[in-house]
Every structure is written in C-alpha cells, then in structure tokens.
C-alpha atoms as a PDB file:
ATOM      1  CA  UNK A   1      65.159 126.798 109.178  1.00  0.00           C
ATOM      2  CA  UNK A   2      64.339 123.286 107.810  1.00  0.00           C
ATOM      3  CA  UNK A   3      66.935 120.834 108.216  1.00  0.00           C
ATOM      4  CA  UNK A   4      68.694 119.430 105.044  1.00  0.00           C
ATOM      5  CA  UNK A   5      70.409 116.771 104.986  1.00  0.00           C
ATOM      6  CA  UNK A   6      72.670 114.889 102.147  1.00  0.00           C
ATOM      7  CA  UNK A   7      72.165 111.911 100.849  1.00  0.00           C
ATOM      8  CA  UNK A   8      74.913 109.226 100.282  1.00  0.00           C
ATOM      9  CA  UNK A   9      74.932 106.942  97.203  1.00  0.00           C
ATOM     10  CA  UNK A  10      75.399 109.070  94.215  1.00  0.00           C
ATOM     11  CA  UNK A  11      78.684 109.371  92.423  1.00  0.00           C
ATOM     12  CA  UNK A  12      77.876 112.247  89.790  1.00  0.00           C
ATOM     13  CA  UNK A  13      76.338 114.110  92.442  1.00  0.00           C
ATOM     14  CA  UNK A  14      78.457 114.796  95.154  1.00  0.00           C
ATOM     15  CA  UNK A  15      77.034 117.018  97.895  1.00  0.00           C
ATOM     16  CA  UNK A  16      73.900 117.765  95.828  1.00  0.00           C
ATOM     17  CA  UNK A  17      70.937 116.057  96.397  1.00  0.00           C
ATOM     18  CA  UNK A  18      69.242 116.407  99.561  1.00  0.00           C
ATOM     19  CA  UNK A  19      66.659 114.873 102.315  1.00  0.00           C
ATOM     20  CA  UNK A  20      64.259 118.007 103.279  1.00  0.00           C
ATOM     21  CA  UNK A  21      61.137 117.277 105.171  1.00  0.00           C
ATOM     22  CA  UNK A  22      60.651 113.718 103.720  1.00  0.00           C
ATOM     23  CA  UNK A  23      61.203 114.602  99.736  1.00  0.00           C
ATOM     24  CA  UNK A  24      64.598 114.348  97.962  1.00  0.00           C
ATOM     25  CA  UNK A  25      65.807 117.472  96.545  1.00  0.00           C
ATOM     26  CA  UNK A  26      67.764 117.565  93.612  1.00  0.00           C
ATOM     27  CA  UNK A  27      69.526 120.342  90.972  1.00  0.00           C
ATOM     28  CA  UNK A  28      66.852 121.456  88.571  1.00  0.00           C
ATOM     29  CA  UNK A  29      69.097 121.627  85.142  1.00  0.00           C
ATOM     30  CA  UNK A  30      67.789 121.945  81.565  1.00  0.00           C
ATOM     31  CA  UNK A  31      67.113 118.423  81.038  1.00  0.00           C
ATOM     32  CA  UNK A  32      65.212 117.544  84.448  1.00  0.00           C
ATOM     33  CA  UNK A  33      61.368 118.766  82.739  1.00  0.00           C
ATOM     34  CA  UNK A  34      62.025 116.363  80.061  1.00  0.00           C
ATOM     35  CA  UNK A  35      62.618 113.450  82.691  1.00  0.00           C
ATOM     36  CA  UNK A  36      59.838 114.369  84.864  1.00  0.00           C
ATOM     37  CA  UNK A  37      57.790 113.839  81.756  1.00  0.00           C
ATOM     38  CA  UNK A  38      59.171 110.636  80.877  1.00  0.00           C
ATOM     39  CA  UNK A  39      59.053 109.683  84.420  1.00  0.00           C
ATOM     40  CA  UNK A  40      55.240 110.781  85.012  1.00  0.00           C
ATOM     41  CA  UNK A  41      54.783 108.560  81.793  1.00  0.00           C
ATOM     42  CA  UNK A  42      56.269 105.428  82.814  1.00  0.00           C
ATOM     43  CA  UNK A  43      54.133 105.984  86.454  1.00  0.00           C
ATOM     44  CA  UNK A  44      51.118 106.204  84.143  1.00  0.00           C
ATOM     45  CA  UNK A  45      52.030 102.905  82.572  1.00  0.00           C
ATOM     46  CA  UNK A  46      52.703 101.100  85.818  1.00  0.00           C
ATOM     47  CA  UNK A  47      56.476 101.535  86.421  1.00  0.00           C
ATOM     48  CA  UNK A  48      56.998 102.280  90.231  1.00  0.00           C
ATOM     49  CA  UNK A  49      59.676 106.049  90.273  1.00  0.00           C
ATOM     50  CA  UNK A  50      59.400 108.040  92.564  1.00  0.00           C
ATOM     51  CA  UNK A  51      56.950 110.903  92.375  1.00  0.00           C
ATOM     52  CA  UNK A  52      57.867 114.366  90.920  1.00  0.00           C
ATOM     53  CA  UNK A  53      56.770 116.857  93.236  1.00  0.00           C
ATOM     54  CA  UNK A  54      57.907 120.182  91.062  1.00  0.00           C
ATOM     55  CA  UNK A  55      60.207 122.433  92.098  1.00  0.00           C
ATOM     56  CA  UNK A  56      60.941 124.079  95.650  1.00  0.00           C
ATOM     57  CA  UNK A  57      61.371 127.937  96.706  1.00  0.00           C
ATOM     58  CA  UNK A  58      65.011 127.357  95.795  1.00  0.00           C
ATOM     59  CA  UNK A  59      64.646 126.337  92.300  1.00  0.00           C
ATOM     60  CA  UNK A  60      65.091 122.504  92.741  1.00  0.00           C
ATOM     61  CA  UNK A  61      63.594 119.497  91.582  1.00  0.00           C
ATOM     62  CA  UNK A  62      61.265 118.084  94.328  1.00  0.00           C
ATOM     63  CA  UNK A  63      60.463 114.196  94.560  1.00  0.00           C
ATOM     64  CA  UNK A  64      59.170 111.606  96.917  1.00  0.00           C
ATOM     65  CA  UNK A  65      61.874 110.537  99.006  1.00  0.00           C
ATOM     66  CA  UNK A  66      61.036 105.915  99.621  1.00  0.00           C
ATOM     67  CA  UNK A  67      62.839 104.277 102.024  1.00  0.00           C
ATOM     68  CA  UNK A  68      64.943 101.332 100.980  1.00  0.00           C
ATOM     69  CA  UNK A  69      68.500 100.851 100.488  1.00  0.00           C
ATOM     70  CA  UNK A  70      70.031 100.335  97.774  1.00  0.00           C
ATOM     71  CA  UNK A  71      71.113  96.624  95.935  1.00  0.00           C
ATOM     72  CA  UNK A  72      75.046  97.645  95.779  1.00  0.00           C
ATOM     73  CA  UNK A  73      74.404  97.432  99.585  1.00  0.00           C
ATOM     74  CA  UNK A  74      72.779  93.868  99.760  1.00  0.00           C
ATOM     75  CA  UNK A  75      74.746  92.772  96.794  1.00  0.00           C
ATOM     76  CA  UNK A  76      75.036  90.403  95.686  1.00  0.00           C
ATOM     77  CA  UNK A  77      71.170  89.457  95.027  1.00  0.00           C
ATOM     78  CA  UNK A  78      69.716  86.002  94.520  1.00  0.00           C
ATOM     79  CA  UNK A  79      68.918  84.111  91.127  1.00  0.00           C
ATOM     80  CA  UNK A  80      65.426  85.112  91.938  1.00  0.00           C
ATOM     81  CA  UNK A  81      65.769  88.424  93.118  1.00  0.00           C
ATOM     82  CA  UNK A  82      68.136  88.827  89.670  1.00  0.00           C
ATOM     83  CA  UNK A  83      64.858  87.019  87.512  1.00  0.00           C
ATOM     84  CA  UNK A  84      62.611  89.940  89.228  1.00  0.00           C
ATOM     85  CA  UNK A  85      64.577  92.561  88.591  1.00  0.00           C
ATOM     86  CA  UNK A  86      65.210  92.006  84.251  1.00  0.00           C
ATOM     87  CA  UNK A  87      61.433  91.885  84.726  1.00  0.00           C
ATOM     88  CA  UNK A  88      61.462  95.175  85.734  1.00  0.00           C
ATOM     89  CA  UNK A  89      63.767  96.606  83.800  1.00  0.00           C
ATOM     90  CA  UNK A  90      61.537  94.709  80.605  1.00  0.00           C
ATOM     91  CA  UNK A  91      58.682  96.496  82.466  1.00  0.00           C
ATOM     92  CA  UNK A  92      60.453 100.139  81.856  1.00  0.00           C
ATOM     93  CA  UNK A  93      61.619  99.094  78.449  1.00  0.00           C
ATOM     94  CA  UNK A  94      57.656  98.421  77.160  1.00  0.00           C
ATOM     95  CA  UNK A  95      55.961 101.325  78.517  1.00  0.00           C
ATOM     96  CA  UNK A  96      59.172 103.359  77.202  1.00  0.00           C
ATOM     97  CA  UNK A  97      58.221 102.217  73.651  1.00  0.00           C
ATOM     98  CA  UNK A  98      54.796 104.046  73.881  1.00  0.00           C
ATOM     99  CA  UNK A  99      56.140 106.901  75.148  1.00  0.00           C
ATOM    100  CA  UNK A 100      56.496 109.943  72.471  1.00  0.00           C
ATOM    101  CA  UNK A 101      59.200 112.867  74.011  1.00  0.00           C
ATOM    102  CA  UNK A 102      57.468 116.163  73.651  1.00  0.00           C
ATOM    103  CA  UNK A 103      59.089 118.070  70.623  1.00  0.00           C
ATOM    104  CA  UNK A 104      61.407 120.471  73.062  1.00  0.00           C
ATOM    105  CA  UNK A 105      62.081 117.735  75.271  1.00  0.00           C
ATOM    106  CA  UNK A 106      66.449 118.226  76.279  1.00  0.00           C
ATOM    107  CA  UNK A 107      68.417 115.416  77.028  1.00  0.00           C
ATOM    108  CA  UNK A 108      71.604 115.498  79.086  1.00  0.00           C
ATOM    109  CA  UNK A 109      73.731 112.477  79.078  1.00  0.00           C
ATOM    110  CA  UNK A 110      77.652 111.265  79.213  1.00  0.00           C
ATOM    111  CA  UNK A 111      77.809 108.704  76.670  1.00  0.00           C
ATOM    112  CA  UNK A 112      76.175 108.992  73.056  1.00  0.00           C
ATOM    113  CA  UNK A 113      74.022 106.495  72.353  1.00  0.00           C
ATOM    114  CA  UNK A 114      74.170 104.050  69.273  1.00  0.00           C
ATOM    115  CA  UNK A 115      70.762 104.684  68.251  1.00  0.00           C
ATOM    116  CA  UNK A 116      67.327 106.109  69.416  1.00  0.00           C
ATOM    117  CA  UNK A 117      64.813 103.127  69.288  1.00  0.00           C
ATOM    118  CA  UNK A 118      63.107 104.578  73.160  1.00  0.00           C
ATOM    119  CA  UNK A 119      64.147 106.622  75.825  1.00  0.00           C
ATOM    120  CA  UNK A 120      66.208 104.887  78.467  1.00  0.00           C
ATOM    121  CA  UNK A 121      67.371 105.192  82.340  1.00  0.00           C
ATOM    122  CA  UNK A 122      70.869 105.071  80.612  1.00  0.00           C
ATOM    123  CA  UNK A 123      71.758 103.951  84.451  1.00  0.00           C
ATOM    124  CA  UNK A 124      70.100 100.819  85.155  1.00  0.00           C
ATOM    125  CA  UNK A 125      72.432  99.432  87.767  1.00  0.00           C
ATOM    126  CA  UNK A 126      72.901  98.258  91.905  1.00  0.00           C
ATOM    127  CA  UNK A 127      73.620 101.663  93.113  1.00  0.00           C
ATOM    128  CA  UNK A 128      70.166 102.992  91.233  1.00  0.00           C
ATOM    129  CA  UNK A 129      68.068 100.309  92.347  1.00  0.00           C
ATOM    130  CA  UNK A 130      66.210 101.053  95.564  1.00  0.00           C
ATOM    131  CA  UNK A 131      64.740  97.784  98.045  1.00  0.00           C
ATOM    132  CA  UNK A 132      62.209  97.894 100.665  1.00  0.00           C
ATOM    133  CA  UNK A 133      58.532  97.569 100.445  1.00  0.00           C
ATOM    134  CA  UNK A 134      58.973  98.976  97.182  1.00  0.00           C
ATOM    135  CA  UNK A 135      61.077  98.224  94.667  1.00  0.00           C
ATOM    136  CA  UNK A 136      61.670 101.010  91.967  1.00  0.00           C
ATOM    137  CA  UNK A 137      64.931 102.323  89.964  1.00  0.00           C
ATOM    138  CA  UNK A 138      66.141 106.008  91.087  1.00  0.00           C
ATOM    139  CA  UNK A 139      67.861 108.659  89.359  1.00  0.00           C
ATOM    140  CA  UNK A 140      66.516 109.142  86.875  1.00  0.00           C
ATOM    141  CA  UNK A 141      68.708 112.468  85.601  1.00  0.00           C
ATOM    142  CA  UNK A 142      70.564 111.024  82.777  1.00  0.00           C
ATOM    143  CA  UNK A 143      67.260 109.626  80.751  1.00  0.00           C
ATOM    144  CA  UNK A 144      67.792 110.008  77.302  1.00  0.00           C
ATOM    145  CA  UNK A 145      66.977 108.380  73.481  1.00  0.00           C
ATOM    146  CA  UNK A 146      68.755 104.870  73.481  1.00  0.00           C
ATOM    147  CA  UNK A 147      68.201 101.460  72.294  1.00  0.00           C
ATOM    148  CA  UNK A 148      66.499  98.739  74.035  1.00  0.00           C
ATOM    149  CA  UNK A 149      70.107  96.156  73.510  1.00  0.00           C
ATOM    150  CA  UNK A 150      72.211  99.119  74.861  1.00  0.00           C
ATOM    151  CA  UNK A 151      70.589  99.868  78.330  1.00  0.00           C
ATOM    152  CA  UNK A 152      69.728  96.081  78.855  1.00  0.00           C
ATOM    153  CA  UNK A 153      73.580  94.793  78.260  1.00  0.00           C
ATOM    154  CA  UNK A 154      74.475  97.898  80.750  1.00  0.00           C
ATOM    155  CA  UNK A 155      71.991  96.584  83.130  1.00  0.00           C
ATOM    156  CA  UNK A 156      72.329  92.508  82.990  1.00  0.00           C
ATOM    157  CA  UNK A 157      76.239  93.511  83.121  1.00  0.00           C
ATOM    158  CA  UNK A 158      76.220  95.748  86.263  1.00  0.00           C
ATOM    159  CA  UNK A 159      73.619  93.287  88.246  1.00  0.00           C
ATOM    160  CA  UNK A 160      75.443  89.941  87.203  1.00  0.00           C
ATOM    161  CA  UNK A 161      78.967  90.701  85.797  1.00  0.00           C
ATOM    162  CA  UNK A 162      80.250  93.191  87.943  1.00  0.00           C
ATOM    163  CA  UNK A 163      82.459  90.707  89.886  1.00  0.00           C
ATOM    164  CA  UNK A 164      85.855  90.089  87.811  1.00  0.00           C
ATOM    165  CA  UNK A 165      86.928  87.415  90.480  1.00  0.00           C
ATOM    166  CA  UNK A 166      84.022  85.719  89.738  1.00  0.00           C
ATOM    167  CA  UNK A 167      83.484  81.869  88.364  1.00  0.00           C
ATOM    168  CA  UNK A 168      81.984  82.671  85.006  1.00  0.00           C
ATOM    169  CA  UNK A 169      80.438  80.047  84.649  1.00  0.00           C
ATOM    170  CA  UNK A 170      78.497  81.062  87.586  1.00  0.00           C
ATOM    171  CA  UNK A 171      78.007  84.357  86.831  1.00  0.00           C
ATOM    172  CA  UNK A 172      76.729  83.226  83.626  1.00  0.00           C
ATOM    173  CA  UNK A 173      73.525  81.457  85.626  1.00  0.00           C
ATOM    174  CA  UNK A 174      73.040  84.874  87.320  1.00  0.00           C
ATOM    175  CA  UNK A 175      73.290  86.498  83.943  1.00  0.00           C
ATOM    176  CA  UNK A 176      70.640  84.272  82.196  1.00  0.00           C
ATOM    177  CA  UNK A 177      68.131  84.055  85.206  1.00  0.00           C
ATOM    178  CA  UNK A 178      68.600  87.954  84.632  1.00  0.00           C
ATOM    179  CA  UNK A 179      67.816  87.960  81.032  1.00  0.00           C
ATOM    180  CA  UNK A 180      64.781  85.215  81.403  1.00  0.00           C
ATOM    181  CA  UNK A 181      63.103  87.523  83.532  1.00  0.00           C
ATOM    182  CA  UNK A 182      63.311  90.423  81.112  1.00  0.00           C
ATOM    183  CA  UNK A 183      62.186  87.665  78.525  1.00  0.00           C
ATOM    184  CA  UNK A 184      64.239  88.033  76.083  1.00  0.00           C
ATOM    185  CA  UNK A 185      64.333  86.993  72.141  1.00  0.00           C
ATOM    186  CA  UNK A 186      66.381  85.095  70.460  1.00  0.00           C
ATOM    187  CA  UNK A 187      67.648  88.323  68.632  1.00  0.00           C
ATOM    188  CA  UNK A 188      68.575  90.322  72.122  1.00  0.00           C
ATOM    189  CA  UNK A 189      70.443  86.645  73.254  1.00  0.00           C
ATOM    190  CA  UNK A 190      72.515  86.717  70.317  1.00  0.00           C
ATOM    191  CA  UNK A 191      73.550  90.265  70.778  1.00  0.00           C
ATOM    192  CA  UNK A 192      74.055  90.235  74.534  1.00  0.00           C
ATOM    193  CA  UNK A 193      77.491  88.974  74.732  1.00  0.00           C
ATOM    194  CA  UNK A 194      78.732  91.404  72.372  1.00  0.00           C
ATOM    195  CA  UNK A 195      77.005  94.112  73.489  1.00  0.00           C
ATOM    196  CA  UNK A 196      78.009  94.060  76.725  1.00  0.00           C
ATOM    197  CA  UNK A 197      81.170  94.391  75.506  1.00  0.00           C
ATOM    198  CA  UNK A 198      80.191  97.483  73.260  1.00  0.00           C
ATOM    199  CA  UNK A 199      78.721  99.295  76.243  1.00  0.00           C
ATOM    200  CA  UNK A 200      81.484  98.434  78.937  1.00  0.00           C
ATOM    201  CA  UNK A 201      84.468 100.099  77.111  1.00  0.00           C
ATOM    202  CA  UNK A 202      82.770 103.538  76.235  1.00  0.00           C
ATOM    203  CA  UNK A 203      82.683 103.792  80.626  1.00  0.00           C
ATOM    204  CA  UNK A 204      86.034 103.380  81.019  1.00  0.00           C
ATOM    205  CA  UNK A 205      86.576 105.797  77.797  1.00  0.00           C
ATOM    206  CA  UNK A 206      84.286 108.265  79.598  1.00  0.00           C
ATOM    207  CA  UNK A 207      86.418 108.400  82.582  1.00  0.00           C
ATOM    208  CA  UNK A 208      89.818 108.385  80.605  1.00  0.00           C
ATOM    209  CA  UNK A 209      89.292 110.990  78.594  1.00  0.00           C
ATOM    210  CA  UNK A 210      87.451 113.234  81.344  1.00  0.00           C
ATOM    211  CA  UNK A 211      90.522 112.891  83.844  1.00  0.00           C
ATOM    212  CA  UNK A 212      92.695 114.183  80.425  1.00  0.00           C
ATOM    213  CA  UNK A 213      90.792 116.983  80.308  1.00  0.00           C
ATOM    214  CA  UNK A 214      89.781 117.701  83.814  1.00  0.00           C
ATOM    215  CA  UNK A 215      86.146 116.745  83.323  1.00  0.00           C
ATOM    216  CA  UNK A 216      84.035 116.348  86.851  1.00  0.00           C
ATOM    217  CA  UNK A 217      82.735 114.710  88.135  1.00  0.00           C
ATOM    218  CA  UNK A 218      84.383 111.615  85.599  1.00  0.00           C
ATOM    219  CA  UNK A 219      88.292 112.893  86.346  1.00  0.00           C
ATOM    220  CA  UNK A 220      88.375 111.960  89.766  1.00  0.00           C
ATOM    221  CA  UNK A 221      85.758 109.121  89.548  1.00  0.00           C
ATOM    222  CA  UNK A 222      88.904 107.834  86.864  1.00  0.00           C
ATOM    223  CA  UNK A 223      91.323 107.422  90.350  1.00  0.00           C
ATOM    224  CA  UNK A 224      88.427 107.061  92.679  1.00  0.00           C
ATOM    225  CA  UNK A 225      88.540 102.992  91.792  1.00  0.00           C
ATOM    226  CA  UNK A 226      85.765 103.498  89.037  1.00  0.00           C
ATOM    227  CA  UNK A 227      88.610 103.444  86.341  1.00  0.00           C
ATOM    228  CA  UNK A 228      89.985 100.004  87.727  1.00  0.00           C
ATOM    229  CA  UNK A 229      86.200  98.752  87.616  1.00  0.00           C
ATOM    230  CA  UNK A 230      85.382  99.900  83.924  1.00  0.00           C
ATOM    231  CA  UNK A 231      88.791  98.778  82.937  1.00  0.00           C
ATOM    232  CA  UNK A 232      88.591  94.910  84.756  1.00  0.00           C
ATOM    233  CA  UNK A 233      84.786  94.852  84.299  1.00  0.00           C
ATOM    234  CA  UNK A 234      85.155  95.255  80.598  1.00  0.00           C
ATOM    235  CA  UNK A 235      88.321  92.763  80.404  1.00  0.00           C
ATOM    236  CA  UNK A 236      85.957  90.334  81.961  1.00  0.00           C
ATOM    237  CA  UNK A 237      83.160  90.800  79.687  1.00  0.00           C
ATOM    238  CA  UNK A 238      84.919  90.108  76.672  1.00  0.00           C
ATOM    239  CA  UNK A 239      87.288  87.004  78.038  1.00  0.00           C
ATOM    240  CA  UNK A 240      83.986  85.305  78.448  1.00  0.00           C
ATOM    241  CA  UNK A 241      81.455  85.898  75.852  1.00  0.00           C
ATOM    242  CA  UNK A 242      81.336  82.151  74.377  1.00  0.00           C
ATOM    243  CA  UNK A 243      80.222  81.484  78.067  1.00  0.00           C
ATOM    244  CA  UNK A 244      77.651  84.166  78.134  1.00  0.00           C
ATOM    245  CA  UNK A 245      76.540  83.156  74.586  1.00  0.00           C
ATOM    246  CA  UNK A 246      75.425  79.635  75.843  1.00  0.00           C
ATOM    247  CA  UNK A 247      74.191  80.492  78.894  1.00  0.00           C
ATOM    248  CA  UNK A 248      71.425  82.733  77.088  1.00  0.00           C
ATOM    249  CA  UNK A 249      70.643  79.521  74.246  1.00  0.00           C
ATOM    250  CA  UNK A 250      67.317  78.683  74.686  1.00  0.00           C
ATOM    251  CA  UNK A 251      66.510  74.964  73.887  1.00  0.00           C
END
C-alpha cells in the first residue's frame, strides 16, 4: 500500500489533500480541468505552479509536490522580499490577460467577483505562497474571472496589512515596496486604498453568513480566529487609507 500522508497548511481543505510518492494529491471537483488549463497556461507564459500531473487511480487531481514552506511561516518578509513578490503576482496578472478560458471552462469560487477583466488566483496570500529554491503561488482551486484591482488589493493587503497592531505608517512602506514591484499605475494607486477596503469586508461577510447557515468549511473558520482577522484586518484597512493613499503617490 503506498503511504499517504496529509498535508498541513490549508484551511478550506481539511484532511484532503495529500503527499503520495512525491506528488500532492488533491479532490478532483468540477472546476479543477478548468484550473489545470489556466494553470498549464500561465506555465507556458513563464509563471512558476506547480505541474499538473492528471488524475490518479482514485479519481484525484495529481501535481508536483516542491519543497518550501510557506511565507505565513517566515512572516513577516522583508521590503525586498515584499518588492519580489508584487512582481510576481504582476507576473501572473500579464500572462492572465492573454489567456482566453475555453468556452466550458467551470469556475468554483466563495466570493463573486466585481467584474471579469482576467482570471485570477482569487487567493494570492502568505499561506499560498511557497519559498525554497523556488518560489511559486499554490492552490490554485479557487481560480476564477476577476479583475486585476480586486486580486491585487487582496494580495498587497494579506502580505503587508495583515498585522492590526501594526505602525501604519510602517506598514504603509511594506505596502508600497509591495505595489512598486508589481509596478503599478497611477490608476491602480488611486484605487488601492479603497479597494482594499472593498475586498476585506466581503471575507468577513463570507464567514458570517456561512456560520448562520452552517456553511463548511467558512462556519467554523468564523470561530476558528479567521472571523476576528477579517473583522480587525478590515477595521484596519479602512482607519488608514489617507496613509496608504500617500504612501503609493509617486513623485
């Protein structure tokens, strides 16, 4: 019998996703062909994922497992480290753009999406982000139509404003080195502060209104300390935005 054996770090997972024989193994559910597709595109246009391998004798989704751990576990990352990784995430948002979903492609994700400009990671975050001799985003389950403004503010939020004890003005420094390595325009600086705003209250929403109506995995993520963070996170976010706003002015 081959030896399985779990692997920590997701929340929406649970028990789920697997280490077998050096891949990752993973629920195959009506969405997953259209995000091996847009995964096997971005690959194609130089965006490090990691490899779809098909499906096993069981039905599931079969990748490359990469060793790493993950930046919620060497958080919090350097100015630098912050400046490489908007790159990336600019990286996925470009080759995204050229990227046409075939005609039957299903999505599957939790929050609707304000418009459909490109298909995002919809997750862009610390506890997606693998680091070791390779740097690449994981999880890529929840890819879905989105707009460019919408997945960055999720992303520069959850890699520089995630701290609500933190000096703003501080944070604001790891928010911009963040946003000048994605380089950004003047119209995405503008609409950072408020979108970050936007996008932080529909996660704590998500959660509310899951643990109402007994939603999993969101209910118990709700009084699992994820409500607290939505709720504080998105507090923060909007007690600061003139701060964010000139951090992000470019001379």
């Amino acid at each position: 019998m081959v030896h399985e054996e779990p692997l920590a770090g997701g929340n929406a997972s649970g028990d789920a996703v697997v280490w077998v024989g050096g891949t990752v193994r993973k629920p195959w559910t009506a969405s997953t062909a259209s995000a091996v597709a847009f995964v096997e595109a971005l690959r194609s246009g130089g965006v490090d994922a990691p490899t779809p391998m098909g499906r096993d004798d069981e039905g599931r989704q079969v990748q490359e497992f990469v060793p790493g751990a993950l930046a919620l576990d060497v958080y919090p990352l350097s100015r630098p480290d912050l400046h490489r990784v908007g790159a990336m995430v600019r990286l996925i948002h470009d080759v995204s753009s050229t990227f046409t979903p075939p005609t039957e492609a299903i999505w599957e994700t939790a929050i609707t999406a304000p418009g459909h400009e490109l298909v995002c990671h919809n997750d862009l975050a610390p506890w997606n982000l693998l680091i070791g001799d390779r740097w690449m985003f994981i999880d890529w389950d929840a890819a879905a139509p989105n707009t460019r403004a919408w997945d960055l503010a999720y992303a520069a939020q959850s890699f520089t404003l995630a701290d609500p004890s933190a000096d703003p003005h501080i944070a604001a420094e790891d928010l911009a080195a963040f946003i000048d390595g994605y380089r950004a325009d003047e119209q995405l600086r503008r609409l950072l502060p408020e979108t970050m705003g936007d996008r932080t209250k529909p996660m704590h929403d998500l959660l509310r209104v899951s643990h109402e109506n007994g939603t999993e995995p969101w209910s118990s993520m709700l009084v699992q300390a994820h409500g607290e963070y939505w709720s504080d996170a998105d507090r923060y976010v909007r007690s600061h935005r003139d701060i964010w706003r000139t951090a992000l002015r470019t001379l």
